[in-house]
Each structure stands twice: as structure tokens, then as C-alpha cells.
C-alpha atoms as a PDB file:
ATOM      1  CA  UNK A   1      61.865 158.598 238.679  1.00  0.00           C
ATOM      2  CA  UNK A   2      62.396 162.332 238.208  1.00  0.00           C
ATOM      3  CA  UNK A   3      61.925 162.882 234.219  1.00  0.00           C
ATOM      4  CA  UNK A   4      62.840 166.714 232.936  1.00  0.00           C
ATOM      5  CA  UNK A   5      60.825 167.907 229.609  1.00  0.00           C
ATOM      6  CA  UNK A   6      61.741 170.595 227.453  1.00  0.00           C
ATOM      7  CA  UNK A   7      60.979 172.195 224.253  1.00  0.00           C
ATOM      8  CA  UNK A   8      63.819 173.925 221.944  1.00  0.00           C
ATOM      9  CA  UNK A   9      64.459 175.374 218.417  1.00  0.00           C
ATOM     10  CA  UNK A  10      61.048 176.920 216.457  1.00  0.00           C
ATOM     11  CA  UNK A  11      57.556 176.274 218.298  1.00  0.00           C
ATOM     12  CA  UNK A  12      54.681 174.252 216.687  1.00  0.00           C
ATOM     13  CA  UNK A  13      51.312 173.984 217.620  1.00  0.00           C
ATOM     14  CA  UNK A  14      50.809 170.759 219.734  1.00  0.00           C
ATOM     15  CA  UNK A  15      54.044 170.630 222.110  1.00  0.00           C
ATOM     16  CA  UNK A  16      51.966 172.205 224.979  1.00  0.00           C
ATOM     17  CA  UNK A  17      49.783 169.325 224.150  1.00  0.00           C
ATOM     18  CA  UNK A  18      52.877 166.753 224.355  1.00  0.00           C
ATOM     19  CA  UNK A  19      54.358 168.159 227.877  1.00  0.00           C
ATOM     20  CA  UNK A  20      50.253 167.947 229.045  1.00  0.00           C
ATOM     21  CA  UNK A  21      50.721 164.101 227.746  1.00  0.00           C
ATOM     22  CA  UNK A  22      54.470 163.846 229.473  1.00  0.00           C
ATOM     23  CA  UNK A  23      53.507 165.199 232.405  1.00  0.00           C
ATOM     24  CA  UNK A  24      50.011 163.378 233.160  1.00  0.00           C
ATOM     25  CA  UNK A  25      51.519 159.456 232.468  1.00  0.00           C
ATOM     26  CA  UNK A  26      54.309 160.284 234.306  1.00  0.00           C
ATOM     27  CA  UNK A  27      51.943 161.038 236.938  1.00  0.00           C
ATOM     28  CA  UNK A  28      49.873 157.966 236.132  1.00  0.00           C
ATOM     29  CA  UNK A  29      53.124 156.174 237.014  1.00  0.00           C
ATOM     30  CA  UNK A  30      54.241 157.813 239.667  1.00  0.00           C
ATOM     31  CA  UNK A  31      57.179 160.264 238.305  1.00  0.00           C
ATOM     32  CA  UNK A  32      57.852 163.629 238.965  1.00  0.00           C
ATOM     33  CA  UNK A  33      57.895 165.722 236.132  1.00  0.00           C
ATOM     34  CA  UNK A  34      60.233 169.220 235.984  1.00  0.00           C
ATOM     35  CA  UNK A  35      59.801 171.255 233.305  1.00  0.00           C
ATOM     36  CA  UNK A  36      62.607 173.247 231.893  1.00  0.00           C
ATOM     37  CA  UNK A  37      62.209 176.927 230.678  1.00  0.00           C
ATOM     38  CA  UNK A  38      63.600 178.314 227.528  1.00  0.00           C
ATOM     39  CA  UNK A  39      65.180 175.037 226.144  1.00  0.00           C
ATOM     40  CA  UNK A  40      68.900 173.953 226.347  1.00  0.00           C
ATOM     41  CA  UNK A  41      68.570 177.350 228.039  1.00  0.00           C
ATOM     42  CA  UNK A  42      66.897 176.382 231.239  1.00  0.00           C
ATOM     43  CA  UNK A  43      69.320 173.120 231.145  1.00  0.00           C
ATOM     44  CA  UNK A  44      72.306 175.012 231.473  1.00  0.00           C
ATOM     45  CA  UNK A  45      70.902 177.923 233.374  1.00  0.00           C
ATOM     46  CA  UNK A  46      69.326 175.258 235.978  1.00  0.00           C
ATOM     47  CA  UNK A  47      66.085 176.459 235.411  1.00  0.00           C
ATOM     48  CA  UNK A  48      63.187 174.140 235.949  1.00  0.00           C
ATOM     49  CA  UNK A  49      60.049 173.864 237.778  1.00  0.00           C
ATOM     50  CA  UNK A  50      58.550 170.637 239.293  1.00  0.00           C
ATOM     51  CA  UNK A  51      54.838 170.069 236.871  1.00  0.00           C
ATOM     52  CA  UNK A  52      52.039 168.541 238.111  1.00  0.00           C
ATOM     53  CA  UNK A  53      48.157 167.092 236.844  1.00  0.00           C
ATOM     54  CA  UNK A  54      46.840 170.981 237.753  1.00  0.00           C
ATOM     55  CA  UNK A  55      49.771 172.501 236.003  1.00  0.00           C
ATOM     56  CA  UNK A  56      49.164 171.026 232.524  1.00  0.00           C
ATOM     57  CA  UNK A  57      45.369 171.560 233.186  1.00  0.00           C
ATOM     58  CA  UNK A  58      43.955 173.365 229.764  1.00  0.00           C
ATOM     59  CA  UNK A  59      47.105 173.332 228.012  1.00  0.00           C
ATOM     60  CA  UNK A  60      46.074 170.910 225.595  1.00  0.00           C
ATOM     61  CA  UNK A  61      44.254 173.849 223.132  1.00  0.00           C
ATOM     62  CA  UNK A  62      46.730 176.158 223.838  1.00  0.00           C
ATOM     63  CA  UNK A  63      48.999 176.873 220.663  1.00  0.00           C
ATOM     64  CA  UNK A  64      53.195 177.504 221.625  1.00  0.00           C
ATOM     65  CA  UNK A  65      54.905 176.205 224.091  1.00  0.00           C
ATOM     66  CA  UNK A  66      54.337 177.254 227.713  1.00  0.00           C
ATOM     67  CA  UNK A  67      57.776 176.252 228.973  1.00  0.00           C
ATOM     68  CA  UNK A  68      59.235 178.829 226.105  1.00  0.00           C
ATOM     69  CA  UNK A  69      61.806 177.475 223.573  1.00  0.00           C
ATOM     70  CA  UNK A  70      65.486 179.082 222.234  1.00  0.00           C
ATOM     71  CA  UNK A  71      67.798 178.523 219.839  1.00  0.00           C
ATOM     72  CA  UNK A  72      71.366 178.115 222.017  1.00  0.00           C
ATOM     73  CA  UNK A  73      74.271 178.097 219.613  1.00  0.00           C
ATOM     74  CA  UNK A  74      76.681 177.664 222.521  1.00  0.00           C
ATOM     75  CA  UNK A  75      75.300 174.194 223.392  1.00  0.00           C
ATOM     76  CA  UNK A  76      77.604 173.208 220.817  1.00  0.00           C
ATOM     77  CA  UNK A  77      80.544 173.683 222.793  1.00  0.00           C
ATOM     78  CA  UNK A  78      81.478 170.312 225.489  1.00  0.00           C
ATOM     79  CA  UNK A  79      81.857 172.578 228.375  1.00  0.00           C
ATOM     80  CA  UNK A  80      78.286 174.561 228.708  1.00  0.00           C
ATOM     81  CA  UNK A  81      77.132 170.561 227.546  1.00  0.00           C
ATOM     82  CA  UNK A  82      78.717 168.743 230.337  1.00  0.00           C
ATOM     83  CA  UNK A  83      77.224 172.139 232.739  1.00  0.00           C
ATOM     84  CA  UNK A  84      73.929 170.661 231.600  1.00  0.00           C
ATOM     85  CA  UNK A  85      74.341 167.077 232.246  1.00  0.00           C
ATOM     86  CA  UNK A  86      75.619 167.937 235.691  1.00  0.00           C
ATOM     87  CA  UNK A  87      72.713 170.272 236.867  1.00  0.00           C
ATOM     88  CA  UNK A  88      70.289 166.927 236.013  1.00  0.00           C
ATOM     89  CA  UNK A  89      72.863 164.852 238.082  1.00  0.00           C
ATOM     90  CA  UNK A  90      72.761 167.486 241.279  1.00  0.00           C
ATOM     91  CA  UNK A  91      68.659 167.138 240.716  1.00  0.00           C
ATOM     92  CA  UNK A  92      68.412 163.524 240.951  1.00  0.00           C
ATOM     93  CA  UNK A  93      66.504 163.835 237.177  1.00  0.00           C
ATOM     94  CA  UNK A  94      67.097 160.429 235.339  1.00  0.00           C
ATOM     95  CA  UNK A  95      65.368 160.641 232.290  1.00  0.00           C
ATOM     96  CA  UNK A  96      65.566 164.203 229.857  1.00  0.00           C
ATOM     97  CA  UNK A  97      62.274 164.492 226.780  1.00  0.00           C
ATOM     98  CA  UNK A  98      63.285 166.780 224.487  1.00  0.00           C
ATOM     99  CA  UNK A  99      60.640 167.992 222.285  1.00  0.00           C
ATOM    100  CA  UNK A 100      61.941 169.437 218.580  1.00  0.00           C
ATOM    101  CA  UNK A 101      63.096 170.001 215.348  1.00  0.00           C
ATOM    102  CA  UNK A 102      66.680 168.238 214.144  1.00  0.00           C
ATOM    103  CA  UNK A 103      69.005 170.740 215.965  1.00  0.00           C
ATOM    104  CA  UNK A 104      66.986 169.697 219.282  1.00  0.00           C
ATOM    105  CA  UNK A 105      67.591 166.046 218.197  1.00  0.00           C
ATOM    106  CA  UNK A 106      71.146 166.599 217.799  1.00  0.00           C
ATOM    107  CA  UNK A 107      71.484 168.824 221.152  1.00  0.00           C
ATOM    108  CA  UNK A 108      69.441 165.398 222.932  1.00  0.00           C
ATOM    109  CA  UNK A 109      72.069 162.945 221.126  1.00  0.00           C
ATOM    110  CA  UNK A 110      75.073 165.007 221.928  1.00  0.00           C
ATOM    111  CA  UNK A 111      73.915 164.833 225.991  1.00  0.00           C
ATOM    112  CA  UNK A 112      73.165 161.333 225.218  1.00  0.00           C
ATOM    113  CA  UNK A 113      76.909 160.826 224.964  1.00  0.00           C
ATOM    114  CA  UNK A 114      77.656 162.360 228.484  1.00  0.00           C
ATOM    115  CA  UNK A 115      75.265 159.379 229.920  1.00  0.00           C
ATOM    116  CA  UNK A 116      72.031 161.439 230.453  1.00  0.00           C
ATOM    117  CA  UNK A 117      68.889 159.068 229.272  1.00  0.00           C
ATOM    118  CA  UNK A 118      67.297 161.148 226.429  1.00  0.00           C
ATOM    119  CA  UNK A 119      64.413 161.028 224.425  1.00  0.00           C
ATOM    120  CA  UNK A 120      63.784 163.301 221.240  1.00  0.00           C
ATOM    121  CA  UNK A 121      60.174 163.888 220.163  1.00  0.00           C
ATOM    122  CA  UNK A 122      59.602 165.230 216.651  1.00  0.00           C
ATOM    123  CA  UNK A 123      57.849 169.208 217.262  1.00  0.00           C
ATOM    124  CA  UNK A 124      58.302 171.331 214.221  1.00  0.00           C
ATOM    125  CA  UNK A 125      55.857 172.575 211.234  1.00  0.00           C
ATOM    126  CA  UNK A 126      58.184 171.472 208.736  1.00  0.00           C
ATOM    127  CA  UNK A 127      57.833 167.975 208.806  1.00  0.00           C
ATOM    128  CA  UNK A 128      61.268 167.405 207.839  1.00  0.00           C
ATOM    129  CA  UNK A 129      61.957 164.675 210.534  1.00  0.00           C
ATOM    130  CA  UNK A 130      63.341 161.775 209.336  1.00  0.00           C
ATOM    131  CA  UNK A 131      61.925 158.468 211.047  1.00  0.00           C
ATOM    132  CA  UNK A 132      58.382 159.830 211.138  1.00  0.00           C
ATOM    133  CA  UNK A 133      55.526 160.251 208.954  1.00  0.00           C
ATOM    134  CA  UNK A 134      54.347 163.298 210.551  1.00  0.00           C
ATOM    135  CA  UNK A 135      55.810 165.634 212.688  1.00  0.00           C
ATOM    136  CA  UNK A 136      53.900 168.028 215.764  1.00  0.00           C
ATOM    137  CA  UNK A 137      52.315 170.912 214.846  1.00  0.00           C
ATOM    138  CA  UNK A 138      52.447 169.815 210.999  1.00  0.00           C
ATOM    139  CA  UNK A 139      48.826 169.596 210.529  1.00  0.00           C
ATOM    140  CA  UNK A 140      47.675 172.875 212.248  1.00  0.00           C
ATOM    141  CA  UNK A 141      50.436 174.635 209.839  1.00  0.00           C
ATOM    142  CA  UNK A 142      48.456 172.864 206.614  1.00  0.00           C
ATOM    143  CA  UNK A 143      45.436 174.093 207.736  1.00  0.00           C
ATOM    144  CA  UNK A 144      46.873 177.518 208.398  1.00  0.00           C
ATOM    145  CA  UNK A 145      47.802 177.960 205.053  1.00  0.00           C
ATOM    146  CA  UNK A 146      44.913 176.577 203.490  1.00  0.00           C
ATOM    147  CA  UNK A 147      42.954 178.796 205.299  1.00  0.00           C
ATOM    148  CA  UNK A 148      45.151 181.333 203.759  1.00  0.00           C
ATOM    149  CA  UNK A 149      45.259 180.273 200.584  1.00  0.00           C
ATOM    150  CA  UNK A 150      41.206 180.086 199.974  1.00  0.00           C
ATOM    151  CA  UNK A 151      40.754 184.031 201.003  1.00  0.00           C
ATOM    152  CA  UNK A 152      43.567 184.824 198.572  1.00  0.00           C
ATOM    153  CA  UNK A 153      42.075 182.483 196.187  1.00  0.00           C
ATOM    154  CA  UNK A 154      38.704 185.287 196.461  1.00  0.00           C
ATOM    155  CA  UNK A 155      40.447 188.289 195.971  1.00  0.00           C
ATOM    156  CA  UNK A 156      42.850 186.653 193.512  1.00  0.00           C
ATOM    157  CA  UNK A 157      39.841 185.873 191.398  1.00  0.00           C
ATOM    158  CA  UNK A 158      38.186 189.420 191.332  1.00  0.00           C
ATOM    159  CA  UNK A 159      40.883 190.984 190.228  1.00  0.00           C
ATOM    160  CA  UNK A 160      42.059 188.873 187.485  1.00  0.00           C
ATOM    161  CA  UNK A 161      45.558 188.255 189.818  1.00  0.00           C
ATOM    162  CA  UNK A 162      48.060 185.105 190.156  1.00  0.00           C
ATOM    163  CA  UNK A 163      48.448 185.062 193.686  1.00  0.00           C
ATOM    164  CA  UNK A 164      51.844 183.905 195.248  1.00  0.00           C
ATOM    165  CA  UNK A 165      51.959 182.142 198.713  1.00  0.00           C
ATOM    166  CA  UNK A 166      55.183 181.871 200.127  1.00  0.00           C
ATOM    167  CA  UNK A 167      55.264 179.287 202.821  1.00  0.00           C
ATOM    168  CA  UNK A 168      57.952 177.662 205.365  1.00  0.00           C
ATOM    169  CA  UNK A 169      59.644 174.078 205.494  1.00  0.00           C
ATOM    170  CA  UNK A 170      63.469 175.169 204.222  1.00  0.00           C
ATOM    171  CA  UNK A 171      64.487 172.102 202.999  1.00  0.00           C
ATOM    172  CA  UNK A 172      61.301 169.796 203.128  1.00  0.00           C
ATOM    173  CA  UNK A 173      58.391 170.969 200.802  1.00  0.00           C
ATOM    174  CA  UNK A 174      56.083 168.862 202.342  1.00  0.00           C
ATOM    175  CA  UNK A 175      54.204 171.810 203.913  1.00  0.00           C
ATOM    176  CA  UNK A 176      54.148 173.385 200.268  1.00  0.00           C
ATOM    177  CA  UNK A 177      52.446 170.442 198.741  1.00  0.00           C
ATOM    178  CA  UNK A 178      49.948 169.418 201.651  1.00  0.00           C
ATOM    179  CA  UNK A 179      48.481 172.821 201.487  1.00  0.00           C
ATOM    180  CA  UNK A 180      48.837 173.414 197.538  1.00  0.00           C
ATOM    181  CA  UNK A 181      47.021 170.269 196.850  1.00  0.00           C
ATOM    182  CA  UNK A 182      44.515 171.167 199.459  1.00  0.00           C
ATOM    183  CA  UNK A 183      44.259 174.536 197.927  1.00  0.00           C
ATOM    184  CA  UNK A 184      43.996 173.710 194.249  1.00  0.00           C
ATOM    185  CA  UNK A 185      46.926 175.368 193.359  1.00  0.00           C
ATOM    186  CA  UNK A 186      48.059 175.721 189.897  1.00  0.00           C
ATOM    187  CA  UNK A 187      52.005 175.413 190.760  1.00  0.00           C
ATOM    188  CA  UNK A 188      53.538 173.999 193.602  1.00  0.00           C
ATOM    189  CA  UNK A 189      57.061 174.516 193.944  1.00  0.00           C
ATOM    190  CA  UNK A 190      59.545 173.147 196.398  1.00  0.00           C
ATOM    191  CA  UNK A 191      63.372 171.644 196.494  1.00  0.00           C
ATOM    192  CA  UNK A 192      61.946 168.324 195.655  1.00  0.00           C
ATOM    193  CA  UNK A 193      59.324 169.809 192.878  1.00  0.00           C
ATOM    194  CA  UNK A 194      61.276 172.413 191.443  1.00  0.00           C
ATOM    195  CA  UNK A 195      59.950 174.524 188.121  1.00  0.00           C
ATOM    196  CA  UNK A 196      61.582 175.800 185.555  1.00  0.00           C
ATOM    197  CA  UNK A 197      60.486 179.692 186.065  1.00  0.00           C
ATOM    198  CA  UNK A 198      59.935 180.582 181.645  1.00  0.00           C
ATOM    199  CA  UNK A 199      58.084 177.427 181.234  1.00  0.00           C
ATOM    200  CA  UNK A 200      55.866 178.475 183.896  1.00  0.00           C
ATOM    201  CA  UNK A 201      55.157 182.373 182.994  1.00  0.00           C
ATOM    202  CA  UNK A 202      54.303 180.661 179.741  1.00  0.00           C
ATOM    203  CA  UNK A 203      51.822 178.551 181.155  1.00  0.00           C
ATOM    204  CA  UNK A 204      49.957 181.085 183.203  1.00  0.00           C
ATOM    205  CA  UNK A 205      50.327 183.107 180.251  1.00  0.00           C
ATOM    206  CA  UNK A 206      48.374 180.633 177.949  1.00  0.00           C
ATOM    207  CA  UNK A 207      45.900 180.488 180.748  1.00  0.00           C
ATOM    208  CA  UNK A 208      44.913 184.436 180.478  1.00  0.00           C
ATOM    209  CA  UNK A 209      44.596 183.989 176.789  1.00  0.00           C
ATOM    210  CA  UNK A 210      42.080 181.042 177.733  1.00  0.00           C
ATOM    211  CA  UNK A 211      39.880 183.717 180.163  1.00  0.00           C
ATOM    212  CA  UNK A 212      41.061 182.206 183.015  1.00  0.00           C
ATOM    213  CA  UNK A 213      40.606 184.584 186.125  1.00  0.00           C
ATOM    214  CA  UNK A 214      43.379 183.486 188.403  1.00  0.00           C
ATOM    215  CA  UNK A 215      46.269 181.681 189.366  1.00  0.00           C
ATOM    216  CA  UNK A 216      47.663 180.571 192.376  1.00  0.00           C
ATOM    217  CA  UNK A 217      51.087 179.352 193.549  1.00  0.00           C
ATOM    218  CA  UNK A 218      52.317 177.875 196.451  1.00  0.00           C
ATOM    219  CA  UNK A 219      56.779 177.867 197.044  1.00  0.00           C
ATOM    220  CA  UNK A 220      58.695 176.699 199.355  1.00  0.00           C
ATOM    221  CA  UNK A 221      60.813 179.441 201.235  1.00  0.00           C
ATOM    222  CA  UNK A 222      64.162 180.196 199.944  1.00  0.00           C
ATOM    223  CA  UNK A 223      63.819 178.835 196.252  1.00  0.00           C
ATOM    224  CA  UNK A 224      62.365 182.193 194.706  1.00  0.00           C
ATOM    225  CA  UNK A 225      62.619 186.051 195.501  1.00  0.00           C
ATOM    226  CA  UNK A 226      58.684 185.614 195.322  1.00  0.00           C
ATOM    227  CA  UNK A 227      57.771 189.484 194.968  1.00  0.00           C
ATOM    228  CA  UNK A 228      60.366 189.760 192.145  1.00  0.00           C
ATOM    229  CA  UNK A 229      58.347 186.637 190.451  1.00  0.00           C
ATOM    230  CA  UNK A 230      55.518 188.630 191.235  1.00  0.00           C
ATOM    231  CA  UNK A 231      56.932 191.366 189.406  1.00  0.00           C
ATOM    232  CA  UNK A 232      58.081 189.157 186.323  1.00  0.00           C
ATOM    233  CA  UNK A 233      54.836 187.112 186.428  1.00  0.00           C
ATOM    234  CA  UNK A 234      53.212 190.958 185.481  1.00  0.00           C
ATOM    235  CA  UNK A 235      55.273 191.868 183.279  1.00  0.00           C
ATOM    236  CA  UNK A 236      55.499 189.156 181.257  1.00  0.00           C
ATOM    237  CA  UNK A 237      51.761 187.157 181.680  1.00  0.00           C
ATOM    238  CA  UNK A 238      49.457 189.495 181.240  1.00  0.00           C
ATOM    239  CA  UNK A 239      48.116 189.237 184.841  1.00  0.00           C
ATOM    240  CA  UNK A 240      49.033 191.231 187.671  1.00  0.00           C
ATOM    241  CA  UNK A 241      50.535 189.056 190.396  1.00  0.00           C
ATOM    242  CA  UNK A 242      51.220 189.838 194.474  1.00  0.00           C
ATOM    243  CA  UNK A 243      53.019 187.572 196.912  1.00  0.00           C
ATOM    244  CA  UNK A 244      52.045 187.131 200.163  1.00  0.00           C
ATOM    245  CA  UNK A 245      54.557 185.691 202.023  1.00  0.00           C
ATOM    246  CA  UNK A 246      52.946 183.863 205.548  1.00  0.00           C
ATOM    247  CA  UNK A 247      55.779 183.623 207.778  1.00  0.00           C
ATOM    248  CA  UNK A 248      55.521 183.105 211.300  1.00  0.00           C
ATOM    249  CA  UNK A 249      51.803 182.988 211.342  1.00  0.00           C
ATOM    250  CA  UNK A 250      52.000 179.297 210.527  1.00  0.00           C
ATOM    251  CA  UNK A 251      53.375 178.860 214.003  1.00  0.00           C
ATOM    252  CA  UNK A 252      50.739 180.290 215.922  1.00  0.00           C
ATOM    253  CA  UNK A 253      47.089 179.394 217.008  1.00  0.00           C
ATOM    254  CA  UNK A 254      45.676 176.645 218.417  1.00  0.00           C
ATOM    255  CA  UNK A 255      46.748 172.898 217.659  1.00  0.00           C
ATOM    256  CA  UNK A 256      44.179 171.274 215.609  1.00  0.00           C
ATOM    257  CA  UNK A 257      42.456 167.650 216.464  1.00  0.00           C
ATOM    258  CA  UNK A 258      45.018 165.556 214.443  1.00  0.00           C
ATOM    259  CA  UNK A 259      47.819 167.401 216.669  1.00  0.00           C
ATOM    260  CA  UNK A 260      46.776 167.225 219.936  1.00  0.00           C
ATOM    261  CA  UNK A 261      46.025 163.345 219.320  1.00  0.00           C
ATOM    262  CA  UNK A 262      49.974 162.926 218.015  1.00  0.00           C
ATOM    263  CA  UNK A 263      51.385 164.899 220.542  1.00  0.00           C
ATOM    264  CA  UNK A 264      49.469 162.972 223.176  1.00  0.00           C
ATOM    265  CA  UNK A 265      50.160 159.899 221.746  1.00  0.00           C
ATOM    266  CA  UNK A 266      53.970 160.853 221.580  1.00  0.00           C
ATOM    267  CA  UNK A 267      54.245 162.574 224.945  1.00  0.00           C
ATOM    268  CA  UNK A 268      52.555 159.060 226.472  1.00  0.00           C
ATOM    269  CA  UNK A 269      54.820 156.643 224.354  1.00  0.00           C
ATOM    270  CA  UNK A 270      58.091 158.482 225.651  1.00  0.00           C
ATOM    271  CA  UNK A 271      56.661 157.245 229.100  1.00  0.00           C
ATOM    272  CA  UNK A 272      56.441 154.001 228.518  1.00  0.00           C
ATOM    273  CA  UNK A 273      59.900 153.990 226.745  1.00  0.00           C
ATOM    274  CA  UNK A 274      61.503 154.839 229.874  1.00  0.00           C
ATOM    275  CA  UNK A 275      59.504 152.565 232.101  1.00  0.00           C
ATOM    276  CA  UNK A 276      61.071 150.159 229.893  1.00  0.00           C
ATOM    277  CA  UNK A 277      64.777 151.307 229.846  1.00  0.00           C
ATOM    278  CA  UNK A 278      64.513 152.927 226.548  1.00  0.00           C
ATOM    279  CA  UNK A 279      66.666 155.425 225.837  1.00  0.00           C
ATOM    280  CA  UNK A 280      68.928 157.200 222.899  1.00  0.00           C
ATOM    281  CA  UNK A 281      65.839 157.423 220.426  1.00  0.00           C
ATOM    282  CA  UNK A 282      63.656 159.284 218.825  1.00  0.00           C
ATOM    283  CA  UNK A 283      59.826 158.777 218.847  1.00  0.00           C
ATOM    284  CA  UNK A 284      57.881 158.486 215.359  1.00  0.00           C
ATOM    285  CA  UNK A 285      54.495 157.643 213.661  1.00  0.00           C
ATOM    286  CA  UNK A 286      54.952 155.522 211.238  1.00  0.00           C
ATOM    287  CA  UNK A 287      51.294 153.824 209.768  1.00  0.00           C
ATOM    288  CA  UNK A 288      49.676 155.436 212.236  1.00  0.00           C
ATOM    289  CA  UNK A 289      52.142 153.265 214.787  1.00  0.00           C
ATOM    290  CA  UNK A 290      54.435 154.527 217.327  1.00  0.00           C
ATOM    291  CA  UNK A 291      57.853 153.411 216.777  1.00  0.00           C
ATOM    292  CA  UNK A 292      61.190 154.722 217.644  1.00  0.00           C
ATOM    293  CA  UNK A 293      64.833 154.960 216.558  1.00  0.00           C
ATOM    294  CA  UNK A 294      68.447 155.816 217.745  1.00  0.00           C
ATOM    295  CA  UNK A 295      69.105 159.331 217.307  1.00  0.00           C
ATOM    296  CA  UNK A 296      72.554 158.296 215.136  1.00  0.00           C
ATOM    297  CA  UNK A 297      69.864 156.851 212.652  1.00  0.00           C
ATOM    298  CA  UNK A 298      67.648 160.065 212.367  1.00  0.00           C
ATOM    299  CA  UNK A 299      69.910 163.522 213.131  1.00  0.00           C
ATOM    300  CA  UNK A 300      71.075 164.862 209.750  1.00  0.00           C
ATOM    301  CA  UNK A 301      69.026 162.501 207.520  1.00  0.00           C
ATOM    302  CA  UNK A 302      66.167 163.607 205.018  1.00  0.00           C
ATOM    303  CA  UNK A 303      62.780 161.947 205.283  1.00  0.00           C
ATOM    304  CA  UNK A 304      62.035 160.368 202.006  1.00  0.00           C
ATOM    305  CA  UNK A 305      59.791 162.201 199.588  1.00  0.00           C
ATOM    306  CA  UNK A 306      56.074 162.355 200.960  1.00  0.00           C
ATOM    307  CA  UNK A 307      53.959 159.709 197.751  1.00  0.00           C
ATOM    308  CA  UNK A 308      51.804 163.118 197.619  1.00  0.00           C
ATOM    309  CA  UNK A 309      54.316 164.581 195.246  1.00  0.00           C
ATOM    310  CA  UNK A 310      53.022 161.937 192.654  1.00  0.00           C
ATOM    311  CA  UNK A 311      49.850 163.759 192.465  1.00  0.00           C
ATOM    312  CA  UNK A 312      51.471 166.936 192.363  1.00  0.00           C
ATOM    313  CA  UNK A 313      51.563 167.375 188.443  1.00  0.00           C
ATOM    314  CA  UNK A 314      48.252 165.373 187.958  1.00  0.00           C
ATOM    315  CA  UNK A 315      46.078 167.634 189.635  1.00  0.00           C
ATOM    316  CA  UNK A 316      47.872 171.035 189.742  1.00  0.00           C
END
């Protein structure tokens, strides 16, 4: 078979790692492998490249996505749709991985409905992919941020200062929680978790009056202007407070161990899917299992809340 592979919507760490997977089953098998540049881009555009064992060779460390990724509002519209359905028709290409966040999933589903065989696996830092306990490039993020989190923790500490980390995940806190818990934060605050904002200046405010010599939060994007917090937080405290907010540095860098191992295991598991006539799902880890699902069952639906939130107020 001729099987096309692309990535779309915001890169993770790991998805060169899943295309390396992808690309060297389907060659285990006997497929040809095209990537396509630039996401639903490079559909509509027509432009893809035939991959090989050599082409994928060291890509498996390397953080981003080779093939590129972008976010193509106009794939919304039938027309430029059906434009990419036909230029995988006029290449003989059977089979379509698309490798992504929810908008990728619903692009995959939508050319699903034109009769191209797709398969959706779950690439973003967010983790907010229903059907799946983890999502590519989740775990490099967590580790980002922790990372970040213990040098702010050092400076935070010498000069008497609540720190506040701002991190990414929109709607999901899961990345929020992962690394606060990691980090020994003292408030973790995400859509699921909220705070109310008096109850904690109070707190940290009973905590200088104990001698403590820090404070460290970690919020979800979007809930808080964080350096206006900062600003109430030293106003009203009696520490001084900064916010650092990460941004797209939790995108970049290297995949770590867990997420080349996912995205391998993914990339190969989409393989067998289609040697088996498997199509109009979504991959997913589930108990450390692969398992799949229609797209219908997982585009627009929130994964329920991550069991770590239980500990959140136990050992914050």
C-alpha cells in the first residue's frame, strides 16, 4: 500500500519519533511511506515526499516535527477538503496517519467522510485527548517545566519571593498538576482545580508570618492575568512575587525516553491497524495498552479528570 503521514496543529516532542515508527513498519511490511509537508497544508497543496528507512534515520531524538506542521483554517470549508482527498486518489495513497491535537482529529474525521482511510494519533503537550491516558510529547513538556520550576524554586528562595509559573494546556490542567506535584508547589491551579484568589493571598500570607522563605505556584494558562497576581500577591502578602510565564519553550527540545517509546509504539500500532482494515479511529494508551476508537467517539470530548488531582490538596 502507499500510506501518507502528516503532522498538523502545535508540535510536541516525540512526533518525529512517531513518523520514524510509521515509516520503518511500513517498511517492515512492505509500504511506501510519503510524507506530507506543513500539515493539511501539504494535503491540499500536493506536497509530499516518498520516506524511506535512511530518511527517518536519527530522527528519533530530534524534538519538532521534521515534516513541519500548520494550523489551516480553510480546511474547514468542503471544497479545499474534497481538493485533498483527490490529490491522495491521483497518488494511488490508500491509507492517510495524521498525527495531532483535536483540531487534527477533527480535520482526519472530516476526510474520513469523503472515503479516505484515516488514522488520528494523539501529538500534543496538553494531554487533553480524550480516549488516551497520555498524549505525545506530554512527558518531555512535564519535565520541561519541572526543570523550570526547581531553578525558580532557588532564586525564589533567596529572595524571600512567591514565584508564579504560568504553564500551557488551555482547557486540560493536566500539565499544571504533573509538574506542580513534581515540583512541590504550594498552589496548583487549573479549570478543573480552580482557587479562590483572597483565600489564597491569605494563605501565603500566613506563611510569611510563619518565616517561610518562598512560595511557588503553578496555573494553567488563561485562568489568571499572572503578573497582575504577581502584583496583588506583593501588595497584599508581604512577599514580593514575579511570574514567569514558559510559553513555547515547553514545545521544544528533545523527546524524552517515555516519549519516544509512545510515539513508537503508536506510529507501529497505526501499521498494524491498517494491515488489518482498520480505519476511522484514533490510537490511545490506555493501561499501558494500545487501543483505539472512532473519531465520532473522541473529537470534541474532554478526557476525564487525571486521579492525580486527588493528591493535589494533600500534598500542595
Amino acid at each position: 500500500m502507499k500510506i501518507g503521514v502528516l503532522t498538523s496543529g502545535g508540535d510536541a516532542p516525540g512526533m518525529n519519533a512517531a513518523i520514524r515508527a510509521v515509516v520503518r513498519t511500513g517498511d517492515f511490511y512492505g509500504h511506501e511511506v510519503y510524507g506530507i509537508k506543513d500539515g493539511y497544508r501539504g494535503l491540499v497543496d500536493n506536497d509530499m515526499v516518498l520516506l524511506d528507512h535512511k530518511s527517518v534515520s536519527g530522527m528519533l531524538s530530534r524534538g519538532g516535527t521534521f515534516l513541519g506542521t500548520t494550523r489551516l483554517p480553510e480546511f474547514l470549508q468542503l471544497e479545499t477538503r474534497k481538493k485533498a482527498a483527490k490529490n491522495l486518489k491521483d497518488r494511488g495513497i490508500e491509507a492517510l496517519i495524521t498525527i495531532g491535537g483535536d483540531g487534527t482529529y477533527r480535520g482526519a474525521m472530516d476526510l474520513s467522510q469523503l472515503g479516505v482511510k484515516c488514522i488520528g494519533l494523539p501529538g500534543t503537550i496538553d494531554n487533553d485527548i480524550a480516549g488516551t491516558d497520555y498524549t505525545i510529547g506530554f512527558a518531555t513538556a512535564v519535565e520541561t517545566i519541572v526543570d523550570a520550576i526547581d531553578k525558580l524554586r532557588d532564586t525564589s528562595s533567596s529572595h524571600q519571593r512567591v514565584s508564579i509559573i504560568e504553564v500551557m494546556g488551555r482547557r486540560c490542567g493536566d500539565l499544571a498538576v504533573h509538574a506542580g506535584i513534581c515540583g512541590g508547589a504550594e498552589f496548583i491551579i487549573t479549570p478543573e482545580n480552580p482557587v479562590n484568589k483572597e483565600t489564597m493571598i491569605k494563605t501565603i500570607k500566613h506563611y510569611k508570618d510563619e518565616g517561610r522563605r518562598h512560595a511557588i505556584i503553578v496555573v494553567t494558562e488563561k485562568i489568571f492575568n499572572v503578573h497582575e497576581l504577581a502584583d496583588e500577591i506583593s501588595n497584599l502578602s508581604g512577599f514580593s512575587s514575579r511570574a514567569t510565564v514558559l510559553g513555547y519553550i515547553q514545545r521544544g527540545g528533545s523527546p524524552c525516553p517515555d516519549d519516544r517509546i509512545l510515539a513508537s509504539r503508536m506510529g507501529e500500532y497505526a501499521i498494524e491497524l491498517i494491515n488489518d482494515g482498520i480505519y476511522g479511529v484514533c490510537v490511545g494508551v490506555r493501561d499501558n495498552r494500545m487501543v483505539y476508537l472512532p473519531f465520532a467517539n473522541i473529537v470534541n470530548q474532554f478526557r476525564p479528570k487525571s486521579q492525580l488531582y486527588s493528591l493535589v490538596k494533600k500534598v500542595s
